[in-house]
Protein backbone atom coordinates (compact mmCIF):
# COMPACT_ATOMS: atom_id res chain seq x y z
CA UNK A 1 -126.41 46.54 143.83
CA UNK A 2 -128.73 44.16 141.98
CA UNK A 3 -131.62 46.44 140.45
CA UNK A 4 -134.95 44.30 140.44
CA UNK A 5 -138.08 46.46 139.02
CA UNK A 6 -141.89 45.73 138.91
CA UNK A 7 -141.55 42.45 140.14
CA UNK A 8 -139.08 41.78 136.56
CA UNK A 9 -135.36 40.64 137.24
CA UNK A 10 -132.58 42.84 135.45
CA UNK A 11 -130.18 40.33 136.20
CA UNK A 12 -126.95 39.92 134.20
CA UNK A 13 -126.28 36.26 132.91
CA UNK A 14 -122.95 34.97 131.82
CA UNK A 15 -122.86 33.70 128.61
CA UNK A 16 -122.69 30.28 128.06
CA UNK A 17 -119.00 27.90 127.24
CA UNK A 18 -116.00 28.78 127.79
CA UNK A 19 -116.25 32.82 128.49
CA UNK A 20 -112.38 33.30 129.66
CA UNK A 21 -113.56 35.70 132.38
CA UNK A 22 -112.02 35.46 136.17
CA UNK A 23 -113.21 33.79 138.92
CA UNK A 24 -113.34 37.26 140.74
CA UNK A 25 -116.03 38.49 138.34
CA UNK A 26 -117.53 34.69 138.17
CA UNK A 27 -118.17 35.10 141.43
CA UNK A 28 -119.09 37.94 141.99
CA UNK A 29 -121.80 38.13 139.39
CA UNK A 30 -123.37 34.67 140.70
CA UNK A 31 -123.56 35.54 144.11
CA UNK A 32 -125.34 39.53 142.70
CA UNK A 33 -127.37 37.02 140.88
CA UNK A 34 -128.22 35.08 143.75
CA UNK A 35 -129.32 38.22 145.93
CA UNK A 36 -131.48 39.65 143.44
CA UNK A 37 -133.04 36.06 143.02
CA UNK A 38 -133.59 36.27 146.69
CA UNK A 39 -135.18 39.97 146.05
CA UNK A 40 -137.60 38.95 143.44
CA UNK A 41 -138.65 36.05 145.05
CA UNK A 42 -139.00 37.13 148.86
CA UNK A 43 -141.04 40.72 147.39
CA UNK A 44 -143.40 37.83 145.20
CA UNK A 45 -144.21 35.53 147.93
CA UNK A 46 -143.21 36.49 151.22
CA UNK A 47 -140.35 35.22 152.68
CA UNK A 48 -141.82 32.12 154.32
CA UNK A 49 -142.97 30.48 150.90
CA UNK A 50 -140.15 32.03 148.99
CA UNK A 51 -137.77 28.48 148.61
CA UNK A 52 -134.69 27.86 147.36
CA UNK A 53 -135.53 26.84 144.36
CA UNK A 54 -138.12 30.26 143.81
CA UNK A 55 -134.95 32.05 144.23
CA UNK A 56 -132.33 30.02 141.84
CA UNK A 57 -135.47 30.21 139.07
CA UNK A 58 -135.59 33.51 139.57
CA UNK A 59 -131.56 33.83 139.43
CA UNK A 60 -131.17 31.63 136.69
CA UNK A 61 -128.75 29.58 138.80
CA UNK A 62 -128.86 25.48 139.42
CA UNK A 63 -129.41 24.57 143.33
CA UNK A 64 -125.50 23.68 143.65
CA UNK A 65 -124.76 26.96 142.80
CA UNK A 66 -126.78 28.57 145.62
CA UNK A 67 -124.69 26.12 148.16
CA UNK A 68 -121.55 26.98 146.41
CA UNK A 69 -122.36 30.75 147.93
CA UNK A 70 -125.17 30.00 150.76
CA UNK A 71 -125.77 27.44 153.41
CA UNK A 72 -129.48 28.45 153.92
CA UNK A 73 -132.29 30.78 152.83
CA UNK A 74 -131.57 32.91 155.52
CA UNK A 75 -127.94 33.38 154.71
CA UNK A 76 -129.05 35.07 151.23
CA UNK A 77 -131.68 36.75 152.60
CA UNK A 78 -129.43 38.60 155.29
CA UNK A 79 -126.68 39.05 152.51
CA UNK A 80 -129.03 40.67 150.56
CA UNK A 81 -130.22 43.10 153.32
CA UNK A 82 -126.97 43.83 154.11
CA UNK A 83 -126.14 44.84 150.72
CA UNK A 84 -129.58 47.37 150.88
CA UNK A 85 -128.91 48.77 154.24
CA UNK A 86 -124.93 49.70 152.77
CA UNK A 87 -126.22 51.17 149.27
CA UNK A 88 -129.41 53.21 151.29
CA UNK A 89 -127.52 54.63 154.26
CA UNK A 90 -124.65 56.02 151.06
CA UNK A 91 -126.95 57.55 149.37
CA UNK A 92 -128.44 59.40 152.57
CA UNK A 93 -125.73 60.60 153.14
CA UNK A 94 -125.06 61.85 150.06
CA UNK A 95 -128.25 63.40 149.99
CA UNK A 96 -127.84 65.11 153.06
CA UNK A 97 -124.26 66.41 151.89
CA UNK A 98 -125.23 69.45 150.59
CA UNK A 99 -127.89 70.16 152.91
CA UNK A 100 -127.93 74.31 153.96
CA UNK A 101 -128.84 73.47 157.84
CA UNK A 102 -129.84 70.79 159.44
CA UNK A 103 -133.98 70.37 158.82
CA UNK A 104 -132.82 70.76 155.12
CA UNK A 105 -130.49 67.29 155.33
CA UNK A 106 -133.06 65.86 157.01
CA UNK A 107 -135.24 66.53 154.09
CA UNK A 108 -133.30 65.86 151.33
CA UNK A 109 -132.58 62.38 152.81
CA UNK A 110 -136.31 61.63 153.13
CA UNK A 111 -136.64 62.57 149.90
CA UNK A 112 -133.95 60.57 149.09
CA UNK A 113 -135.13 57.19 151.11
CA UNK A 114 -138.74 57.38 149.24
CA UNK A 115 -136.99 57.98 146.14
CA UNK A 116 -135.15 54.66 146.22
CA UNK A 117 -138.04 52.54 148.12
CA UNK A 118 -140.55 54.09 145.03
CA UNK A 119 -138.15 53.30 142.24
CA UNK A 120 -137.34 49.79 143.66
CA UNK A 121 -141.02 48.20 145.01
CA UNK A 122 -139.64 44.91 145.35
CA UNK A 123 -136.39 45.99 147.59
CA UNK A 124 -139.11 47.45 149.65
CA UNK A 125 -140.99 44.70 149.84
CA UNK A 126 -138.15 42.51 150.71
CA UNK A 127 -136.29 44.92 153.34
CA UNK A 128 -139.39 46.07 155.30
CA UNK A 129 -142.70 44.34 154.44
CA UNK A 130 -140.87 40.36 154.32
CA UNK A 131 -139.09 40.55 157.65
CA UNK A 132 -141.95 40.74 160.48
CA UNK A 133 -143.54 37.82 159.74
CA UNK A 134 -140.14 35.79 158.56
CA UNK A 135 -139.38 34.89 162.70
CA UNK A 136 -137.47 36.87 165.84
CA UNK A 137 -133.55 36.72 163.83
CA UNK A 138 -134.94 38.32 161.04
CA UNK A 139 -137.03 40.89 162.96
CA UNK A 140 -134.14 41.84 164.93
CA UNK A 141 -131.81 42.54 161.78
CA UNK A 142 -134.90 44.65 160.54
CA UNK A 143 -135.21 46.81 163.56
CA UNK A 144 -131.37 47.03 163.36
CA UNK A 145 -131.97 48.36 160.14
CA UNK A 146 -134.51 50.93 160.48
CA UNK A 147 -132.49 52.17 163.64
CA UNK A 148 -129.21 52.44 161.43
CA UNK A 149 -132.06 54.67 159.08
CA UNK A 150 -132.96 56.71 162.12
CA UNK A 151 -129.14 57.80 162.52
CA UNK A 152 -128.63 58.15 159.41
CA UNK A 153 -131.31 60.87 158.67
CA UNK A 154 -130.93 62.57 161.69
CA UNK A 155 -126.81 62.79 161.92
CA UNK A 156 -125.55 65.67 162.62
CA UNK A 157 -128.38 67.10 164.72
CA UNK A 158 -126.88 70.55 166.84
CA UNK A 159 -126.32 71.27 169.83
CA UNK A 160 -128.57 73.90 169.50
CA UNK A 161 -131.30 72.26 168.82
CA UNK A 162 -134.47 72.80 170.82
CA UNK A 163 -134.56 69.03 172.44
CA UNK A 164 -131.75 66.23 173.14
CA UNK A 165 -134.16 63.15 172.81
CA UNK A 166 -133.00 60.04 174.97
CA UNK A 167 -132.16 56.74 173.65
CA UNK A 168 -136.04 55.87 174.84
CA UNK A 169 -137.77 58.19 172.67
CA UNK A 170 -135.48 57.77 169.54
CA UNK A 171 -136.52 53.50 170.14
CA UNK A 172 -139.87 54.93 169.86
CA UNK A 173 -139.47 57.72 166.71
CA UNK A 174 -137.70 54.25 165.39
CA UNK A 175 -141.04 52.23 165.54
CA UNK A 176 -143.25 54.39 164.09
CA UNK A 177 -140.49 54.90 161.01
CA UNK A 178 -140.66 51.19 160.89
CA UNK A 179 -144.67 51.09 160.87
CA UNK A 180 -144.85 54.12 158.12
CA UNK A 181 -142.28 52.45 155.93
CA UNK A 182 -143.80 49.04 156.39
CA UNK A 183 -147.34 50.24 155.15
CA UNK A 184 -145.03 51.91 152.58
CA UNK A 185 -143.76 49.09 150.94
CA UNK A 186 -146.98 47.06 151.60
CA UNK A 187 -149.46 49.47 149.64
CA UNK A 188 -147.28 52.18 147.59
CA UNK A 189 -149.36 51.79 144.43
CA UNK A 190 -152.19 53.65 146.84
CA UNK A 191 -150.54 55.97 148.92
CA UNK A 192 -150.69 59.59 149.31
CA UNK A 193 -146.60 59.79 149.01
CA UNK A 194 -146.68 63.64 149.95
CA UNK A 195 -148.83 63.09 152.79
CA UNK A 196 -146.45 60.18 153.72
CA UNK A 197 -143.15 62.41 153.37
CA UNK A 198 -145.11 64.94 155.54
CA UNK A 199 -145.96 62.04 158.02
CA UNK A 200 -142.15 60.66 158.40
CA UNK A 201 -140.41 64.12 158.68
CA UNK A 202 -143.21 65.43 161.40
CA UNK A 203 -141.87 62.20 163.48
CA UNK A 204 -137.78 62.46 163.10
CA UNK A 205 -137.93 65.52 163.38
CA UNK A 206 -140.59 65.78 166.21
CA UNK A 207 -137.76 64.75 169.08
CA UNK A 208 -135.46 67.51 168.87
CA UNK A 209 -137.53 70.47 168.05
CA UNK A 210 -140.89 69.69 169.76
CA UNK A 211 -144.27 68.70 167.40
CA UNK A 212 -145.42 72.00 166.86
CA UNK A 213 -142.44 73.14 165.56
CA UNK A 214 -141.32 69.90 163.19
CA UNK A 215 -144.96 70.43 161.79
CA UNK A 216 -143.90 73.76 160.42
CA UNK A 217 -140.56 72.92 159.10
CA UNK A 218 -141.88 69.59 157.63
CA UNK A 219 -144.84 71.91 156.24
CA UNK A 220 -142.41 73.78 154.43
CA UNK A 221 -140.11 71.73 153.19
């Protein structure tokens, strides 16, 4: 996916004239371009003041470009988040792949979600700080996304386990994820992260093996 860093956009422009490459990769590069404009841009000023034009600047795209691809803000914005949520739950899984039990997937793919939120700020900033104050549609896809998260790190939870949470408490586990990650992406430069990792696999793992118990394992870890 589109790799922006510090707040600078790595983003691969065509060269100029007559380049004799497809339309596929035409495309597909503008549009990349496009939803790492949208990445930059939203992580810089919010997602409110973030226009159209912030994001084609930041691209390095004219305006008729961004309608040749998007109707509306919103339209990048969610293609963009769609494109995070695909690439994040992956690599969780792959993290978790090789797990020996199931507290030690869960780790690993902790590990591995604060590995790609601290190596990318401004997809943080974009995926979980922009989208509670950008209005209800954009809320909803968020929660939808840190739900997906939930799953995600917790798949493949046994049978055996001490605790079967209910849908109820894993809405719950799934708003204070949301909260943790939010302050996350709002104040990394100053967090404690190993206090934070401690924090986040004391509450997915709290459900299904009772608090006491997820304090040791997360303790341990």
């Amino acid at each position: 996916m589109p790799a922006v860093e510090g707040g600078e956009e790595k983003l691969r422009r065509l060269p100029p004239g007559r380049h004799g490459l497809s339309r596929e990769f035409v495309t597909r590069n503008q549009q990349e371009r496009l939803i790492a404009g949208t990445i930059a841009a939203v992580a810089e000023r919010g997602y409110r003041d973030a226009s159209i034009g912030h994001i084609t600047a930041a691209a390095g795209v004219s305006r008729q470009t961004f309608y040749d691809y998007f109707s509306t803000k919103e339209e990048c914005f969610l293609a963009g988040y769609d494109l995070f949520e695909s690439h994040t739950v992956a690599a969780l899984g792959e993290a978790g792949a090789e797990g020996r039990g199931w507290t030690a997937k869960v780790t690993a793919r902790v590990d591995a979600l604060l590995e790609i939120l601290t190596v990318n700020p401004d997809l943080a900033r974009f995926s979980l700080a922009a989208p509670p104050t950008a209005g209800e549609e954009l809320l909803g896809r968020d929660r939808e996304f840190v739900e997906r998260l939930l799953r995600a790190i917790t798949s493949e939870a046994p049978r055996s386990t001490p605790r079967q949470p209910s849908e109820v408490e894993l809405e719950a586990v799934a708003g204070g994820l949301a909260s943790l990650l939010v302050v996350f992406a709002e104040e990394s430069g100053d967090l404690d992260r190993g206090n934070l990792r401690l924090e986040l696999l004391e509450l997915v793992l709290a459900p299904f093996l009772g608090r006491e118990r997820a304090s040791t394992v997360a303790r341990n870890g």
